[in-house]
PDB file of N, CA and C in Angstrom:
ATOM      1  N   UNK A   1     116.283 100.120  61.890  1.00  0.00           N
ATOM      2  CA  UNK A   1     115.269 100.983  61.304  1.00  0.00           C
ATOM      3  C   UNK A   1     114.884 100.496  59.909  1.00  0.00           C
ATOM      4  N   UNK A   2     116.084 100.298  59.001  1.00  0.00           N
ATOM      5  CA  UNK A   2     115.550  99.608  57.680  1.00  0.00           C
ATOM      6  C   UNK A   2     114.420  98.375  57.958  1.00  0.00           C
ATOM      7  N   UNK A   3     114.721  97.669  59.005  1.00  0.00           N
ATOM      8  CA  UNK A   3     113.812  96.450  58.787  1.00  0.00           C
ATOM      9  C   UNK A   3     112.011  96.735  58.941  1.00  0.00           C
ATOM     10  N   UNK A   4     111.976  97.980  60.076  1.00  0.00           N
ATOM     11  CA  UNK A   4     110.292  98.734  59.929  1.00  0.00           C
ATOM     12  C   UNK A   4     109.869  99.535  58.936  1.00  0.00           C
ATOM     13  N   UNK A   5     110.451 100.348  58.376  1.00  0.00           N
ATOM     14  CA  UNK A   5     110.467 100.982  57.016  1.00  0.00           C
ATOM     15  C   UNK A   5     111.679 101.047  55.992  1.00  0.00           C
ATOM     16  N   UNK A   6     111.535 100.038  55.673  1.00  0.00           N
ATOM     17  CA  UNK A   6     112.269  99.816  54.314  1.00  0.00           C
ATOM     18  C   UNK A   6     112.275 100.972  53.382  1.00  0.00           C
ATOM     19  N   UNK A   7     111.022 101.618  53.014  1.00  0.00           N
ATOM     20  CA  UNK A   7     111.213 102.562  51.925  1.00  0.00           C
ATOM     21  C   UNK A   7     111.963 103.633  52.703  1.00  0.00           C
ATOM     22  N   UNK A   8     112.144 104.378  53.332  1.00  0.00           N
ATOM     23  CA  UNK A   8     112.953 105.302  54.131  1.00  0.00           C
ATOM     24  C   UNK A   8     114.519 104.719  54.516  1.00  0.00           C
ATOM     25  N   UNK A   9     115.666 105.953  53.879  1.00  0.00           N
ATOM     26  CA  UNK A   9     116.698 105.698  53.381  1.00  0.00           C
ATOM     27  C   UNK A   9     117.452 106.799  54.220  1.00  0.00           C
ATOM     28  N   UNK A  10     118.060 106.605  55.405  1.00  0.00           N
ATOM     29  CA  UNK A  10     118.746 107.946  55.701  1.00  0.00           C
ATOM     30  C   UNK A  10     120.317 107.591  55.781  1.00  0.00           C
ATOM     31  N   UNK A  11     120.849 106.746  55.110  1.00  0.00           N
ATOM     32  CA  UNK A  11     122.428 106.927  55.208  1.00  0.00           C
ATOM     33  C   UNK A  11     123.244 105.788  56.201  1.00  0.00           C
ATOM     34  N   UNK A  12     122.293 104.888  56.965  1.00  0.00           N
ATOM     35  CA  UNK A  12     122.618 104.133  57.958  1.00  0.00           C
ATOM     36  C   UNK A  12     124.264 105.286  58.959  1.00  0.00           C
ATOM     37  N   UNK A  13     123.508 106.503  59.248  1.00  0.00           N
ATOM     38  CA  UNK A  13     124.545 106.819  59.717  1.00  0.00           C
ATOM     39  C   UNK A  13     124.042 107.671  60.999  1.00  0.00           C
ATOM     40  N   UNK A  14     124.283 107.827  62.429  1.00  0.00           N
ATOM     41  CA  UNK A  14     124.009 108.051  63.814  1.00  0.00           C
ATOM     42  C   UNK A  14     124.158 109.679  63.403  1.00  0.00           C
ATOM     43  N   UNK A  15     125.586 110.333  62.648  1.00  0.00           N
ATOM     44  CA  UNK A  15     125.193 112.028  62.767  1.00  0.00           C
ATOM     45  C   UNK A  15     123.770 112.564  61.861  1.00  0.00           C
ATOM     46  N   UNK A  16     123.845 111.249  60.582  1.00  0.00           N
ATOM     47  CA  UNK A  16     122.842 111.799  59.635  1.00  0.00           C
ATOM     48  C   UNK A  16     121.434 111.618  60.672  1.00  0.00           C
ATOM     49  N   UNK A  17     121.496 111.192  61.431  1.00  0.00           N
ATOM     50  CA  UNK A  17     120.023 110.426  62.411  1.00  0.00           C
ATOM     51  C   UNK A  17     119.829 111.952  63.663  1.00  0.00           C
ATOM     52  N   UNK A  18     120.826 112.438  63.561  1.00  0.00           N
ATOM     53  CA  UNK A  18     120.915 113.657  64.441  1.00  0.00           C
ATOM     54  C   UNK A  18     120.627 115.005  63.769  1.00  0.00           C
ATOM     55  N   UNK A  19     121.086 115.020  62.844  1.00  0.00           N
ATOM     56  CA  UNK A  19     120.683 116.124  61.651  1.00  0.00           C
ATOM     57  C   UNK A  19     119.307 115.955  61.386  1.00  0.00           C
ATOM     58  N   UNK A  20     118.414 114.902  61.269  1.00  0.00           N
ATOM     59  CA  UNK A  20     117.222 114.704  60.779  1.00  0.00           C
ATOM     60  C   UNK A  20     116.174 114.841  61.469  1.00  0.00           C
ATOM     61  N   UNK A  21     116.856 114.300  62.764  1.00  0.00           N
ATOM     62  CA  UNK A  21     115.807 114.996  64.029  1.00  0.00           C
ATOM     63  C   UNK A  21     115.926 116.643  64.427  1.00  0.00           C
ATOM     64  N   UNK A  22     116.838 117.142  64.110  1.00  0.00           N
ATOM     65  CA  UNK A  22     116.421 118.430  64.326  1.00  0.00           C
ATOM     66  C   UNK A  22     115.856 119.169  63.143  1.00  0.00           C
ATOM     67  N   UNK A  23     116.176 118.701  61.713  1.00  0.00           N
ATOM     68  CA  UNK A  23     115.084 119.122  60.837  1.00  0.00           C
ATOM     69  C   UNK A  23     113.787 118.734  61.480  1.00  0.00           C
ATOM     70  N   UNK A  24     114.065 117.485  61.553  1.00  0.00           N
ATOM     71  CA  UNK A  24     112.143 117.490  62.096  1.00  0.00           C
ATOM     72  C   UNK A  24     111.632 118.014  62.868  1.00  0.00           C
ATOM     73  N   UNK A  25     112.253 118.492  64.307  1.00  0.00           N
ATOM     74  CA  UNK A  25     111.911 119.249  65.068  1.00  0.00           C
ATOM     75  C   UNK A  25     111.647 120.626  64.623  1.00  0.00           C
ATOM     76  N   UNK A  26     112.447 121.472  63.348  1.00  0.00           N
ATOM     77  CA  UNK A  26     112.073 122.791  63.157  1.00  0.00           C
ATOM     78  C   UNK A  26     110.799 122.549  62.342  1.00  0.00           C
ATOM     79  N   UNK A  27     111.080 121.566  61.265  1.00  0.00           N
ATOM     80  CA  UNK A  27     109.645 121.841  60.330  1.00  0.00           C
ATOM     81  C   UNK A  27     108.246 121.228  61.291  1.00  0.00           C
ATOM     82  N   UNK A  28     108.556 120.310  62.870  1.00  0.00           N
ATOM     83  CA  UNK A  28     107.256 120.193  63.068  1.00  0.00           C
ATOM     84  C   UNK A  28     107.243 121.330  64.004  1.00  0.00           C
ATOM     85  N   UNK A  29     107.399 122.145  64.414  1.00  0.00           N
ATOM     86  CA  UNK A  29     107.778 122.598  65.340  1.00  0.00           C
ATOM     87  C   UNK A  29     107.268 124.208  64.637  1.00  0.00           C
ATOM     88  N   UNK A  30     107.901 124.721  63.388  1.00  0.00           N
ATOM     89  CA  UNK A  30     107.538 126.343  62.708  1.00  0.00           C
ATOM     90  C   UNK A  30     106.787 125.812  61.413  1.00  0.00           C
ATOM     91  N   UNK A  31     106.709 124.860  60.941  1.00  0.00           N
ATOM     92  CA  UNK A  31     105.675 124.891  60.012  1.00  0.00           C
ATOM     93  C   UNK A  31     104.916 124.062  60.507  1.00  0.00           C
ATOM     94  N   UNK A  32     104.578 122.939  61.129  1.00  0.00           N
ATOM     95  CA  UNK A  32     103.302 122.270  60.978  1.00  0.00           C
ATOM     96  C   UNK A  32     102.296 123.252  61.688  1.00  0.00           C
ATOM     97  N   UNK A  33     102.323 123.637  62.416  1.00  0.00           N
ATOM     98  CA  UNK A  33     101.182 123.925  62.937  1.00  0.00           C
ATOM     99  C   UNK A  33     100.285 125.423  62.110  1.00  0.00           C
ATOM    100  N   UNK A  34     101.591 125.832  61.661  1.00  0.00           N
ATOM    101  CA  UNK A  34     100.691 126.848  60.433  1.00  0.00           C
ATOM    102  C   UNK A  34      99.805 125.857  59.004  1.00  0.00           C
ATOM    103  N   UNK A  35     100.446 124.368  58.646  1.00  0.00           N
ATOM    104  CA  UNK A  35     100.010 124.387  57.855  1.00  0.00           C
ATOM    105  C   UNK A  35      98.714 123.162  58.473  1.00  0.00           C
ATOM    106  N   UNK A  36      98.721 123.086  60.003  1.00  0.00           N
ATOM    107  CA  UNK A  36      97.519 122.352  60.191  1.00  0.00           C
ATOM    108  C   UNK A  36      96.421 123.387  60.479  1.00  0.00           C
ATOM    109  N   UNK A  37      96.811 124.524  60.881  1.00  0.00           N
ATOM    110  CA  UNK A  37      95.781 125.437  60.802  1.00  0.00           C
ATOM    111  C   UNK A  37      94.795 126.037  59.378  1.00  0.00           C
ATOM    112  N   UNK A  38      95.882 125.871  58.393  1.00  0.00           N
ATOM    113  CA  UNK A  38      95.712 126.236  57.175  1.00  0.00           C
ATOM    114  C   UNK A  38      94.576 125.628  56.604  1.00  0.00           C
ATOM    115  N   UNK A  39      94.936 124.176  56.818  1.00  0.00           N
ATOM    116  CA  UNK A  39      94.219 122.798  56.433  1.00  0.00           C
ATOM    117  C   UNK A  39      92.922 122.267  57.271  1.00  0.00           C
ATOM    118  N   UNK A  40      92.603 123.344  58.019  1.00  0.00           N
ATOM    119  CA  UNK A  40      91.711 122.496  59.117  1.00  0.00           C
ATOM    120  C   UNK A  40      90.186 122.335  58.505  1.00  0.00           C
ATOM    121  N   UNK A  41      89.610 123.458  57.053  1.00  0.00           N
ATOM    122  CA  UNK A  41      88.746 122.796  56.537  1.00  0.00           C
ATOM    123  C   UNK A  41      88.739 121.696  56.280  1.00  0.00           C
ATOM    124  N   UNK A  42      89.550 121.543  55.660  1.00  0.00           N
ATOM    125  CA  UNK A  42      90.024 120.119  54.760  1.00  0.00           C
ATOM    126  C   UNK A  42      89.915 119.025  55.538  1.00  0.00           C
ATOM    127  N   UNK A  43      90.538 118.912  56.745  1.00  0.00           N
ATOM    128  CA  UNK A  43      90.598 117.843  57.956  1.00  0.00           C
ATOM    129  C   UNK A  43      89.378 117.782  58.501  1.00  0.00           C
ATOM    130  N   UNK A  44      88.705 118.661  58.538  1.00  0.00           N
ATOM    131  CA  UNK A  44      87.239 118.708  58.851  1.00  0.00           C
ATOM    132  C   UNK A  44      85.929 117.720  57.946  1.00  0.00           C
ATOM    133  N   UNK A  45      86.347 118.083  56.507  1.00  0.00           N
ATOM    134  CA  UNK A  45      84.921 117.750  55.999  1.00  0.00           C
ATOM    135  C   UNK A  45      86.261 116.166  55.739  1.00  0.00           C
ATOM    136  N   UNK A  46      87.002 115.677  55.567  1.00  0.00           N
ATOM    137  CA  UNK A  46      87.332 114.468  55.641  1.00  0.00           C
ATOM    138  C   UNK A  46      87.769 113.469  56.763  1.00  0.00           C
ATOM    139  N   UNK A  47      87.033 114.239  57.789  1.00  0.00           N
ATOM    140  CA  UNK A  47      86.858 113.786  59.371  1.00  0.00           C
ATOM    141  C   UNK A  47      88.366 113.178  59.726  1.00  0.00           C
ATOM    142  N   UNK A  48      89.444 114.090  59.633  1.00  0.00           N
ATOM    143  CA  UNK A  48      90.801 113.981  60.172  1.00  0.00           C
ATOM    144  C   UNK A  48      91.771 113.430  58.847  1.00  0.00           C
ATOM    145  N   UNK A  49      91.409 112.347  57.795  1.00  0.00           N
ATOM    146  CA  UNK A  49      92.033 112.303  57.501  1.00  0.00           C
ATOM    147  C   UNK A  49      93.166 112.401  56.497  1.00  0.00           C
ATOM    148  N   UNK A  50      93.078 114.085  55.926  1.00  0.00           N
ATOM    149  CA  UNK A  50      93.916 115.118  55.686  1.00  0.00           C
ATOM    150  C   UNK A  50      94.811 115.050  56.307  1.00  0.00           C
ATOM    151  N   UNK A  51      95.065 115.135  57.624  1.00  0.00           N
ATOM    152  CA  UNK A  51      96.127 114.902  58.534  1.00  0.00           C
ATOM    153  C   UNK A  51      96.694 114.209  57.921  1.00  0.00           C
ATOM    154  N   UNK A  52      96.539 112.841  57.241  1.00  0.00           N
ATOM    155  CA  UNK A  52      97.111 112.014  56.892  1.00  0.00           C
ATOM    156  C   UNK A  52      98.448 112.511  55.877  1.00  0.00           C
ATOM    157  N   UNK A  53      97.787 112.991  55.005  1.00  0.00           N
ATOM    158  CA  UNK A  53      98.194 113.568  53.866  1.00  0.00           C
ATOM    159  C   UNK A  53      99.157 114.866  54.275  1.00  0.00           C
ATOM    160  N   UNK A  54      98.554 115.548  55.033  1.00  0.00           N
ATOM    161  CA  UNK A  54      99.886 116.728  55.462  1.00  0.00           C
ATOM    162  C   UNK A  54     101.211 116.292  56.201  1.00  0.00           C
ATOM    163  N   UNK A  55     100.825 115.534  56.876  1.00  0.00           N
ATOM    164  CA  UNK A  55     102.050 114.329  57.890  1.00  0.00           C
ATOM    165  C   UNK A  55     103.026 113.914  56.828  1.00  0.00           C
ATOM    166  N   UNK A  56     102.393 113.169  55.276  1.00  0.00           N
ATOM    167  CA  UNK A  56     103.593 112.643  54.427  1.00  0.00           C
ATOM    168  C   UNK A  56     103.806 113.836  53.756  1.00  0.00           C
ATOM    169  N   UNK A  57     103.303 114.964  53.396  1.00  0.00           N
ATOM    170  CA  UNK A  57     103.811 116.288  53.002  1.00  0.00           C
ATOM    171  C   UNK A  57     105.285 116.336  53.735  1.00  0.00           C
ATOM    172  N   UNK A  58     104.903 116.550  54.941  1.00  0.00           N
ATOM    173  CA  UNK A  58     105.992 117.348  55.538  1.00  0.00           C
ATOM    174  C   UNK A  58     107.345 116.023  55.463  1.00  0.00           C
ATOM    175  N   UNK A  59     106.644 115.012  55.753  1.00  0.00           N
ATOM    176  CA  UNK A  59     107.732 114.181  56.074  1.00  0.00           C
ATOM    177  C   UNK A  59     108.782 114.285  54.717  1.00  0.00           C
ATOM    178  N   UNK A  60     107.899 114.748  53.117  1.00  0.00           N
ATOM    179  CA  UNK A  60     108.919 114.960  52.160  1.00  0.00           C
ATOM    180  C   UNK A  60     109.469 116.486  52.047  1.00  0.00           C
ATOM    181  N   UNK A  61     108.689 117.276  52.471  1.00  0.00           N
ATOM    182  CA  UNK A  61     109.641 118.451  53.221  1.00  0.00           C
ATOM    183  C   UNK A  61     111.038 118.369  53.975  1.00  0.00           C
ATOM    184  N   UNK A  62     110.566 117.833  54.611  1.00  0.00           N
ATOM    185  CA  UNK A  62     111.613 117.159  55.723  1.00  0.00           C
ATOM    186  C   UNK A  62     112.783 116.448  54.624  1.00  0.00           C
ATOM    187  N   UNK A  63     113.002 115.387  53.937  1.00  0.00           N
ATOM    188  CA  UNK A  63     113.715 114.882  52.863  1.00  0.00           C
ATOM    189  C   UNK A  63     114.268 115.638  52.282  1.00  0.00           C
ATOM    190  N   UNK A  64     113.135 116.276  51.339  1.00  0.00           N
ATOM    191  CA  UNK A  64     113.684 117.397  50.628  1.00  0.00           C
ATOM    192  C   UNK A  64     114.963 118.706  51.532  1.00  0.00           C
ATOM    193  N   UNK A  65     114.675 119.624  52.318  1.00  0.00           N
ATOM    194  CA  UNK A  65     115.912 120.085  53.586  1.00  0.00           C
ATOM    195  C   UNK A  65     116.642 119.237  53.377  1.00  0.00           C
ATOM    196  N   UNK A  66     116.544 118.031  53.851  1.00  0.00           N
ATOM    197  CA  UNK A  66     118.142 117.071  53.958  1.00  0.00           C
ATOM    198  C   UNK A  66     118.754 116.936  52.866  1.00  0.00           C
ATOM    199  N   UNK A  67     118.269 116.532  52.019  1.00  0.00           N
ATOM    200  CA  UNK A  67     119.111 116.154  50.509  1.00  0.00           C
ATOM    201  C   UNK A  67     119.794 117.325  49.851  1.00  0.00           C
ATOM    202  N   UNK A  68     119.116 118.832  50.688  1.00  0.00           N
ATOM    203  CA  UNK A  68     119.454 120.344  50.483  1.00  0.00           C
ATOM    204  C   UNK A  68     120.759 120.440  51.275  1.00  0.00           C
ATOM    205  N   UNK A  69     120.844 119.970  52.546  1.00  0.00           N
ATOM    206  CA  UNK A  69     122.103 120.113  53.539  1.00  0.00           C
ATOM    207  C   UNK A  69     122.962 119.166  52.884  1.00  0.00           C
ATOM    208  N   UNK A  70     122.861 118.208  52.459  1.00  0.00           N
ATOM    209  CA  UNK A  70     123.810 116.910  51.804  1.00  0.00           C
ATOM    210  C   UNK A  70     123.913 115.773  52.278  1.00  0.00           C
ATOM    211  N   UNK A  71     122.401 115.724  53.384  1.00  0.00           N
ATOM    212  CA  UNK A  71     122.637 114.252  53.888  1.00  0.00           C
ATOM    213  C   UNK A  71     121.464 113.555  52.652  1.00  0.00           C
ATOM    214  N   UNK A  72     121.926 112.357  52.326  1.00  0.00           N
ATOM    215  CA  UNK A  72     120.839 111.143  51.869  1.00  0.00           C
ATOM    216  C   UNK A  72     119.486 110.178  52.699  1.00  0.00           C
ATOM    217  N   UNK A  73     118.928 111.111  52.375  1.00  0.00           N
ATOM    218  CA  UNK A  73     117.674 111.138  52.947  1.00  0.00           C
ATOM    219  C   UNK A  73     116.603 111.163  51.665  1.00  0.00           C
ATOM    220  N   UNK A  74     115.512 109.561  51.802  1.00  0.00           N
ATOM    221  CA  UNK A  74     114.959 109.789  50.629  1.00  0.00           C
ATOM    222  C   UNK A  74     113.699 108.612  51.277  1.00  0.00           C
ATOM    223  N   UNK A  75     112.348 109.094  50.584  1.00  0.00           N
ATOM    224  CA  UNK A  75     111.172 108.410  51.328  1.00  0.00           C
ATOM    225  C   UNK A  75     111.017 107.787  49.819  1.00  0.00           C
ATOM    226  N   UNK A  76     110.664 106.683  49.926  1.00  0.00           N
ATOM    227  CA  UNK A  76     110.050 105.896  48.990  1.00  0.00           C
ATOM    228  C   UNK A  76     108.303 105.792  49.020  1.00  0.00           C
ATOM    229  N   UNK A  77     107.630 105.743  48.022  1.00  0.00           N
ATOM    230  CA  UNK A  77     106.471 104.848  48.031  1.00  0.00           C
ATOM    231  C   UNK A  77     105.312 106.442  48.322  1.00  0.00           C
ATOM    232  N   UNK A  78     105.919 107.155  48.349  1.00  0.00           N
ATOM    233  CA  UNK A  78     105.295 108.617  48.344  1.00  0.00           C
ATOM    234  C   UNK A  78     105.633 109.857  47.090  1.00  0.00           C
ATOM    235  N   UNK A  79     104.788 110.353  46.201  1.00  0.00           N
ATOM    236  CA  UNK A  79     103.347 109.704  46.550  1.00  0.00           C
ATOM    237  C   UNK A  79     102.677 108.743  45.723  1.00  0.00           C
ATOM    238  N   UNK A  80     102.248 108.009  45.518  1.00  0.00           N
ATOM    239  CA  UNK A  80     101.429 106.605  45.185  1.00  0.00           C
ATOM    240  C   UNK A  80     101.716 106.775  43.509  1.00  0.00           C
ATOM    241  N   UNK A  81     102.034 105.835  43.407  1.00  0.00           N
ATOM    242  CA  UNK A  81     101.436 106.165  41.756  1.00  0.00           C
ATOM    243  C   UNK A  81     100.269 105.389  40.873  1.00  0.00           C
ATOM    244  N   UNK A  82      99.780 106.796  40.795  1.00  0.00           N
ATOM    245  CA  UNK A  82      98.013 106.550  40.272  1.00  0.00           C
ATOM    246  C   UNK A  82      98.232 106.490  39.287  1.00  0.00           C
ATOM    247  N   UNK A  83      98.238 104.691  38.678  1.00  0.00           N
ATOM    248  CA  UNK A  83      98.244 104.441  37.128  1.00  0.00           C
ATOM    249  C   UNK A  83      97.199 104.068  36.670  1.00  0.00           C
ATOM    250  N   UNK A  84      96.562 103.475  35.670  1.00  0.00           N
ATOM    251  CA  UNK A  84      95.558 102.812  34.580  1.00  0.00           C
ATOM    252  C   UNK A  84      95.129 101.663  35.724  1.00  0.00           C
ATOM    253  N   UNK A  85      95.570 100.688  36.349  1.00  0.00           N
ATOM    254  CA  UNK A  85      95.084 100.021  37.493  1.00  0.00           C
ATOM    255  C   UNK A  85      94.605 100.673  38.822  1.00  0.00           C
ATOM    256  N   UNK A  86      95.193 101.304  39.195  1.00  0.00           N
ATOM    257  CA  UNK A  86      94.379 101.798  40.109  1.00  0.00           C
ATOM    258  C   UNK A  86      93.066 102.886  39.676  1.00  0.00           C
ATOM    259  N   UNK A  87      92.977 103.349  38.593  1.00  0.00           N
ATOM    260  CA  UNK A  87      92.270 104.219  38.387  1.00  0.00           C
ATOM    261  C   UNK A  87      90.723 103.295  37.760  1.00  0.00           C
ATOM    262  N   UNK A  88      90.901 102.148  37.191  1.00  0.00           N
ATOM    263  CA  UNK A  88      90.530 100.871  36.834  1.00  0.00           C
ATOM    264  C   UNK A  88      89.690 100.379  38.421  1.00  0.00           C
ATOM    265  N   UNK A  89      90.202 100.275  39.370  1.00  0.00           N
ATOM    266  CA  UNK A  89      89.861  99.727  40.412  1.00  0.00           C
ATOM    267  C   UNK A  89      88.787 100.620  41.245  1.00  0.00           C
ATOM    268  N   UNK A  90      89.442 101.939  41.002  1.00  0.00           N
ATOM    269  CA  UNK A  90      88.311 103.281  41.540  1.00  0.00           C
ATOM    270  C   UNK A  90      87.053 102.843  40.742  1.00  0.00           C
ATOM    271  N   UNK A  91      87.019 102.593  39.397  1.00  0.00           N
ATOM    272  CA  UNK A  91      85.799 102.707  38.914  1.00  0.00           C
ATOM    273  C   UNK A  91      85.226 101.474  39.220  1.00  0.00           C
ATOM    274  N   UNK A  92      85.678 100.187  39.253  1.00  0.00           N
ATOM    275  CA  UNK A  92      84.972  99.276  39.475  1.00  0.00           C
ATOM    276  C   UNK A  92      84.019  99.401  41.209  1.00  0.00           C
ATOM    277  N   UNK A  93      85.280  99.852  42.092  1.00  0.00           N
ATOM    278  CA  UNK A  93      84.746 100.070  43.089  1.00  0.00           C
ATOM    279  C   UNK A  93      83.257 101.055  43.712  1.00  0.00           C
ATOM    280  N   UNK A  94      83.521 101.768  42.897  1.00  0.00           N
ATOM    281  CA  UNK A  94      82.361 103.016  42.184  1.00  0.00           C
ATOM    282  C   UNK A  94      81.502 102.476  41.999  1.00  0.00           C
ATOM    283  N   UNK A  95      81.321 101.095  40.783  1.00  0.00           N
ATOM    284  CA  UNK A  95      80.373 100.304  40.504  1.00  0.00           C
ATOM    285  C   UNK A  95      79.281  99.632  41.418  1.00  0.00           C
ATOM    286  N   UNK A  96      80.550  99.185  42.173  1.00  0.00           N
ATOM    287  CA  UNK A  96      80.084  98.081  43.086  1.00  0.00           C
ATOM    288  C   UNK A  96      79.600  98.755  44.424  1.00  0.00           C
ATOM    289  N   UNK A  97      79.783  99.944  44.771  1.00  0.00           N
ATOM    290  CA  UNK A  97      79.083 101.011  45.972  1.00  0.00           C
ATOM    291  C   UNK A  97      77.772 101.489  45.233  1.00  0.00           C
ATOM    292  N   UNK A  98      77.608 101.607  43.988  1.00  0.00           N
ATOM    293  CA  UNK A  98      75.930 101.829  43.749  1.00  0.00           C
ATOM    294  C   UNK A  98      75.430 100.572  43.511  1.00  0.00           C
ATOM    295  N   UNK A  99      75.851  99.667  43.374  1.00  0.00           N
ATOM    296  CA  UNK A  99      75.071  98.458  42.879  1.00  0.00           C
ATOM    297  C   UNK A  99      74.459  98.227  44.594  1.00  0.00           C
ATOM    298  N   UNK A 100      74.794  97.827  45.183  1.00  0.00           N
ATOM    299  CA  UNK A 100      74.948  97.856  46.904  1.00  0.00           C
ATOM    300  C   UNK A 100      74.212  99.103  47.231  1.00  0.00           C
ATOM    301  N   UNK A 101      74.403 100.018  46.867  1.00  0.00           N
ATOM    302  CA  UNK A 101      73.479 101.142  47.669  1.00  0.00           C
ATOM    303  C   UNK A 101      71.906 101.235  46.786  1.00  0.00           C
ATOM    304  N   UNK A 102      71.891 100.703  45.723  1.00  0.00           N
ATOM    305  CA  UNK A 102      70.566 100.078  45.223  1.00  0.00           C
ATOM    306  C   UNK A 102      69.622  99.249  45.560  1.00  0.00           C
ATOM    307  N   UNK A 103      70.391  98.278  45.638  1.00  0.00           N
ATOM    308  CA  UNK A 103      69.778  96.960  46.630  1.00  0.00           C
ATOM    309  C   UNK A 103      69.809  97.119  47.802  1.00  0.00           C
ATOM    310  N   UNK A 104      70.707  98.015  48.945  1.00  0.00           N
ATOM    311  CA  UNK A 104      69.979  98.596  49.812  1.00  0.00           C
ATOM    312  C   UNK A 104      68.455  99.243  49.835  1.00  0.00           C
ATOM    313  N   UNK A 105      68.580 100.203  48.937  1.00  0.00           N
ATOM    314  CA  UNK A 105      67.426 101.102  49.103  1.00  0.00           C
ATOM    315  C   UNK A 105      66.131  99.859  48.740  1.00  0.00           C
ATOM    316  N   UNK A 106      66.282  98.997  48.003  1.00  0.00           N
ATOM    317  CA  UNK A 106      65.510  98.234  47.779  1.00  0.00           C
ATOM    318  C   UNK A 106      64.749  96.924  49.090  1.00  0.00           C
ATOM    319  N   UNK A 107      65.885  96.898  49.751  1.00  0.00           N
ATOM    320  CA  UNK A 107      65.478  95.734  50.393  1.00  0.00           C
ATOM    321  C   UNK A 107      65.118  96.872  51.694  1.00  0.00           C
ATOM    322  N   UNK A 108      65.691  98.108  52.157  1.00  0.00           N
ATOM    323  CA  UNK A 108      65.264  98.895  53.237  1.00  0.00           C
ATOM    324  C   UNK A 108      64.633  99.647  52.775  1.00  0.00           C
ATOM    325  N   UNK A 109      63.025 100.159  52.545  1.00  0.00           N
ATOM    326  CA  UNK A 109      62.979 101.502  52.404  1.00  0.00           C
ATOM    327  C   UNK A 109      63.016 102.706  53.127  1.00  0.00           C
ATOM    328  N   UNK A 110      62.939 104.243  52.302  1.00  0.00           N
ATOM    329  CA  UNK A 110      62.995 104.575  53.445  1.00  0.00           C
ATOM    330  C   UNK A 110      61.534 104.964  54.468  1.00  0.00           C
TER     331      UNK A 110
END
């Protein structure tokens, strides 16, 4: 398992792997579906992928329970960290979607 997700840490241990599946089974099982119902604007106007975002929610839900029971259970790389470069890159990217949607309108009219 380490070698497909490296950032995910559960103890290299078969009971901790048994404990974790039945957390997962209760939180997907009594909470997801309240909180995909909850969310279904949201998944809507971003054409599904909110889902995205509630899936690594829970999955640190899920972590969080375990590290509560006392197994070592810990997700890496969630959630992102939005520094001065990436926030740098939003704007350039920003840039470069109107520059492009200019010279669209220019070379297509409507």
């Amino acid at each position: 398992m380490a070698y497909l997700l490296p950032q995910i840490d559960y103890g290299d241990s078969i009971p901790n792997l048994i404990i974790l599946a039945l957390i997962a089974g209760v939180v997907n099982g009594l909470i997801k579906p309240a909180v995909k119902a909850l969310s279904l604007p949201l998944t809507m106007m971003t054409f599904g992928l909110f889902g995205l975002v509630v899936n690594a929610l829970l999955l640190l839900l899920i972590a969080v329970i375990a590290n509560g029971v006392g197994i070592d259970f810990s997700v890496g790389g969630f959630p992102p960290d939005f520094g001065l470069g990436a926030i740098i890159a939003a704007i350039i990217g920003a840039i470069a979607l109107s520059i492009v949607g200019a010279i669209a309108q220019i070379v297509v009219p409507d």
